[in-house]
Protein backbone atom coordinates (compact mmCIF):
# COMPACT_ATOMS: atom_id res chain seq x y z
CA UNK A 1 18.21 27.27 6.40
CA UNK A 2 15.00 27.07 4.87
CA UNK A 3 13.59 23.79 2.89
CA UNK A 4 12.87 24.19 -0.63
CA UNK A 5 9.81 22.95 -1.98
CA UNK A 6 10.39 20.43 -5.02
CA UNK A 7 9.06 21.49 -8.52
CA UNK A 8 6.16 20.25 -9.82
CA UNK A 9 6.22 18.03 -13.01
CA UNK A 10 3.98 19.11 -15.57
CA UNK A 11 1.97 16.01 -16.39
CA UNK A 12 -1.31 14.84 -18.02
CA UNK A 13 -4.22 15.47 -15.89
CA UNK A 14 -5.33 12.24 -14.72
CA UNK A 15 -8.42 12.36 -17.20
CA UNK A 16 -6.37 12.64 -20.04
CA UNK A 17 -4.92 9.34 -19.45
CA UNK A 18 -6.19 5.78 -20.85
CA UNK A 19 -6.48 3.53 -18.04
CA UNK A 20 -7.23 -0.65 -18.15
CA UNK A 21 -7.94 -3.34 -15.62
CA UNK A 22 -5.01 -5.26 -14.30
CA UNK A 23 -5.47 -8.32 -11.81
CA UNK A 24 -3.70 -7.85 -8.54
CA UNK A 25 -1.95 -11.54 -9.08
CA UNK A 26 -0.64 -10.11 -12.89
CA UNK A 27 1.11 -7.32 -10.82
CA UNK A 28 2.95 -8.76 -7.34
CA UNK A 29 4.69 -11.63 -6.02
CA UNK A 30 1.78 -11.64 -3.20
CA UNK A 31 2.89 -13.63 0.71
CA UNK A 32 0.64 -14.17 3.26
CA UNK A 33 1.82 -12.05 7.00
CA UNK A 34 3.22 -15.26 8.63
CA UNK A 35 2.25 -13.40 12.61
CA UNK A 36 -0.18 -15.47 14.97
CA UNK A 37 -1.46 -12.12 17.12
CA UNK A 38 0.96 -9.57 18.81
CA UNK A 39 -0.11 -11.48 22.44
CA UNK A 40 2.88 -14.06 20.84
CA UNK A 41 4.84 -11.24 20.25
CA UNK A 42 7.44 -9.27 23.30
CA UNK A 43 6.34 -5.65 22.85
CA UNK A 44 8.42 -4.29 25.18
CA UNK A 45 10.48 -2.01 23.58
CA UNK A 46 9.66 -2.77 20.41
CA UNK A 47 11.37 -1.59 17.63
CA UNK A 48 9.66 -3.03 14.34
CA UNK A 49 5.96 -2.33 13.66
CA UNK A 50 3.36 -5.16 13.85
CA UNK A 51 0.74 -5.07 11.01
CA UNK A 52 -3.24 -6.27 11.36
CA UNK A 53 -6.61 -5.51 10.52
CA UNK A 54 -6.76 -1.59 10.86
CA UNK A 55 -7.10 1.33 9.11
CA UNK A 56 -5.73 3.96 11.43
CA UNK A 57 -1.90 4.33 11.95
CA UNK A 58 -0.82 3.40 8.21
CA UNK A 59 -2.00 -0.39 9.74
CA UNK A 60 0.63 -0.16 12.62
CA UNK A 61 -1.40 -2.02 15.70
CA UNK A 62 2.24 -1.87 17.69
CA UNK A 63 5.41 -2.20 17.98
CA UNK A 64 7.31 -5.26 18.76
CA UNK A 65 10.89 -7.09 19.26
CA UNK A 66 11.81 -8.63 15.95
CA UNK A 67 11.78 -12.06 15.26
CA UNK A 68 13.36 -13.16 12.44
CA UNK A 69 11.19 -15.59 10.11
CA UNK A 70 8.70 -13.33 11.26
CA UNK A 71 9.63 -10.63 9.43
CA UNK A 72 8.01 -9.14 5.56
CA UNK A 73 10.46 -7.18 3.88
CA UNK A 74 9.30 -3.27 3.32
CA UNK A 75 8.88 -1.69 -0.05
CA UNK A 76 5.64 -3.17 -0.05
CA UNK A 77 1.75 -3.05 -0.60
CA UNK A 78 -0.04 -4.68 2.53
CA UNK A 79 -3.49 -5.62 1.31
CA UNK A 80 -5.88 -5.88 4.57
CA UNK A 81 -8.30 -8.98 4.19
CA UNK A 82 -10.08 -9.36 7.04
CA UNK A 83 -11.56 -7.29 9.94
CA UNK A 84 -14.41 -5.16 10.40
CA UNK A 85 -14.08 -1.20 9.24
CA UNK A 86 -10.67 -2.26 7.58
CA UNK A 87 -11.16 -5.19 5.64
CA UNK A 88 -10.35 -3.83 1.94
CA UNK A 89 -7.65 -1.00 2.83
CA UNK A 90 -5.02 -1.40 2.03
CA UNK A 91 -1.59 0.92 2.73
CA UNK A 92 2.11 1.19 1.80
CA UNK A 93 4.87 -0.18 4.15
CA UNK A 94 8.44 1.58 3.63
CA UNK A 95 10.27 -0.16 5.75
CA UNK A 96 10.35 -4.33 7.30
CA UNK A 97 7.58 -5.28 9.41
CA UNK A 98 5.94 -8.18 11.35
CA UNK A 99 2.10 -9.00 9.83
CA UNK A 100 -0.85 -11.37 10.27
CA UNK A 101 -2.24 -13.75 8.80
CA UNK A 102 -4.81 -11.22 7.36
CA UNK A 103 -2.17 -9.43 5.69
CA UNK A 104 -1.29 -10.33 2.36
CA UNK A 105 2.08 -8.58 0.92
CA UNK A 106 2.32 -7.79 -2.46
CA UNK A 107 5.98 -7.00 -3.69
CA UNK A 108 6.94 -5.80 -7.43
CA UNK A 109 10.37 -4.60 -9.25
CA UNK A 110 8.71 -1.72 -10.12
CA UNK A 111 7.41 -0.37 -6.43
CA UNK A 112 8.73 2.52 -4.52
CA UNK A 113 6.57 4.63 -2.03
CA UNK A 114 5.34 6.92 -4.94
CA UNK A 115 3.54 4.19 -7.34
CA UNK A 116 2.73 2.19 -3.57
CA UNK A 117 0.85 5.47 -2.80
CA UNK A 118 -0.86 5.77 -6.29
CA UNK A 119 -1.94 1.92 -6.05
CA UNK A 120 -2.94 2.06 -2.62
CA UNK A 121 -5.53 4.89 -3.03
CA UNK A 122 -6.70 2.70 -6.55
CA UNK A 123 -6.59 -0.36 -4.34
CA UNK A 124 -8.81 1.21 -1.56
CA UNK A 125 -11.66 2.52 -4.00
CA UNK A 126 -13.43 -1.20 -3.98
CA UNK A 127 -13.52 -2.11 -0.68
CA UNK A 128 -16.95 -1.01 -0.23
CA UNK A 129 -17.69 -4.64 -1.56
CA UNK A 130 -16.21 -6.56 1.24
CA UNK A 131 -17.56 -7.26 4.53
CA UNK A 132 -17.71 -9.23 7.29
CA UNK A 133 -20.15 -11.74 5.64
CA UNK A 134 -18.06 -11.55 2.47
CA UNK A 135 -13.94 -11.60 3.07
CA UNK A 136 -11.17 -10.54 0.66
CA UNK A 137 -9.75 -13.95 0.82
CA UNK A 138 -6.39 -15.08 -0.78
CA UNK A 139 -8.18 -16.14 -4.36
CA UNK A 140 -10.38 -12.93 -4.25
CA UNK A 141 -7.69 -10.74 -3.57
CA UNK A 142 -5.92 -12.29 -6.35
CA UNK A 143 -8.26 -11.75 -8.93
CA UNK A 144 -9.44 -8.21 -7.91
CA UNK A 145 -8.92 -5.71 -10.75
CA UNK A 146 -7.07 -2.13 -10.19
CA UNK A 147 -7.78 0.39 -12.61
CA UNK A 148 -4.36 1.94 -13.62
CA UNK A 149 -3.19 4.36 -16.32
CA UNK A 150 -1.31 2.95 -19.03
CA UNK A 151 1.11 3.56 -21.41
CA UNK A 152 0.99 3.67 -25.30
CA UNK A 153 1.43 0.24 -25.74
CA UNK A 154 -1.25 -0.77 -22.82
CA UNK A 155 1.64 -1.84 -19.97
CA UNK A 156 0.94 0.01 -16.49
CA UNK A 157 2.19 3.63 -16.33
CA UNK A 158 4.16 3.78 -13.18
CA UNK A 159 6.43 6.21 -14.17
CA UNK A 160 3.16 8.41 -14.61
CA UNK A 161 1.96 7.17 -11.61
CA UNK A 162 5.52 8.18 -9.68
CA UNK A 163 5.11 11.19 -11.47
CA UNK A 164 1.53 12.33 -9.98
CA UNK A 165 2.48 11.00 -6.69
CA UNK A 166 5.50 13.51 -6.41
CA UNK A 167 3.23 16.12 -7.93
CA UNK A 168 0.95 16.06 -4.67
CA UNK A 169 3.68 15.30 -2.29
CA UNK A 170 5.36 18.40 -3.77
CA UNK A 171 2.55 20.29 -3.75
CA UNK A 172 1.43 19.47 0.48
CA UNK A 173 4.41 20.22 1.04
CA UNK A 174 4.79 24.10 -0.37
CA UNK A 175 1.42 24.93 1.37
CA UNK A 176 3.36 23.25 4.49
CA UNK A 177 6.05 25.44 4.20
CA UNK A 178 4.60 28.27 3.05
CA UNK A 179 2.59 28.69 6.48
C-alpha cells in the first residue's frame, strides 16, 4: 500500500495576516526542568530523553531511566536559557521528558505539535540577542515578546497557526513520497 499525502488547506499567505506582540508569561504556565546533570542520572538503558543546553537532536543530550519527580510532562515548548550556541532555541517536546535546570517548560490548553512548531520557529528568531555575557533568565524569558498572527478580534491565531503548520508538513511530505 502506498501512503497518501494529506491535502493542503488553502490559507492566507502568512503576509496577509495581522500579527501583535504577546509576552511569553501571557501565553504558558512556564516550570523550570527540575534535572541536576545526566552524571545523577542511570543511562543505561534509558528509555526517556534527557533535555539540556543544545541545539542538535530536537535538545535530546541522552537517554535515561526515569525517575519520577523528575519528570516534565510532553506536549510542551522547552525554552533553552543557558549554554553557548543554544542559549535562545528553543524546540517542541511530544512526549515526557527529564530537563535541566536551564530548561524552562512552557505548557498551554491550546498546544499540540503543530502551533509548538509554529511558536518554536517564532520563538527562535530572537535569540541572536542572548549570549553568554547576557542569559535568557527566568524574568527575561518571561517578558520576551513572540510575534504571532491574530485573529479578528486581536486573540492569537492558533488555529491559523495549526493550519500553516500542516500545510508544510503536508507539503515535505508529498515531495517525500513522490521520490
Amino acid at each position: 500500500d502506498r501512503i497518501c499525502p494529506p491535502n493542503v488547506a488553502e490559507i492566507p499567505p502568512l503576509e496577509n495576516k495581522i500579527w501583535h506582540e504577546f509576552f511569553i508569561e501571557d501565553l504558558f504556565k512556564l516550570e523550570t526542568g527540575k534535572g541536576k546533570g545526566a552524571v545523577h542520572l542511570e543511562t543505561k538503558d534509558g528509555t526517556i530523553s534527557y533535555l539540556g543546553a543544545t541545539n542538535r537532536n530536537n535538545g535530546v543530550l541522552n537517554f535515561v531511566q526515569p525517575v519520577e519527580n523528575l519528570i516534565q510532562r510532553g506536549n510542551c515548548i522547552a525554552f533553552i536559557r543557558n549554554g553557548e550556541g543554544s542559549i535562545g532555541y528553543s524546540v517542541y517536546k511530544a512526549e515526557d521528558f527529564i530537563a535541566t535546570s536551564d530548561i524552562t517548560c512552557g505548557y498551554a490548553d491550546f498546544l499540540n505539535k503543530y502551533i509548538g512548531w509554529f511558536i518554536t520557529t517564532v520563538a527562535d528568531k530572537v535569540r541572536g540577542k542572548y549570549s553568554f555575557n547576557y542569559k535568557r533568565s527566568e524574568t527575561r524569558l518571561k517578558r520576551e515578546k513572540l510575534l504571532l498572527p491574530v485573529t479578528e478580534t486581536g486573540e492569537p491565531d492558533f488555529e491559523y497557526m495549526e493550519a500553516y503548520s500542516r500545510n508544510i508538513f503536508a507539503q515535505v511530505l508529498k515531495r517525500y513520497l513522490e521520490r
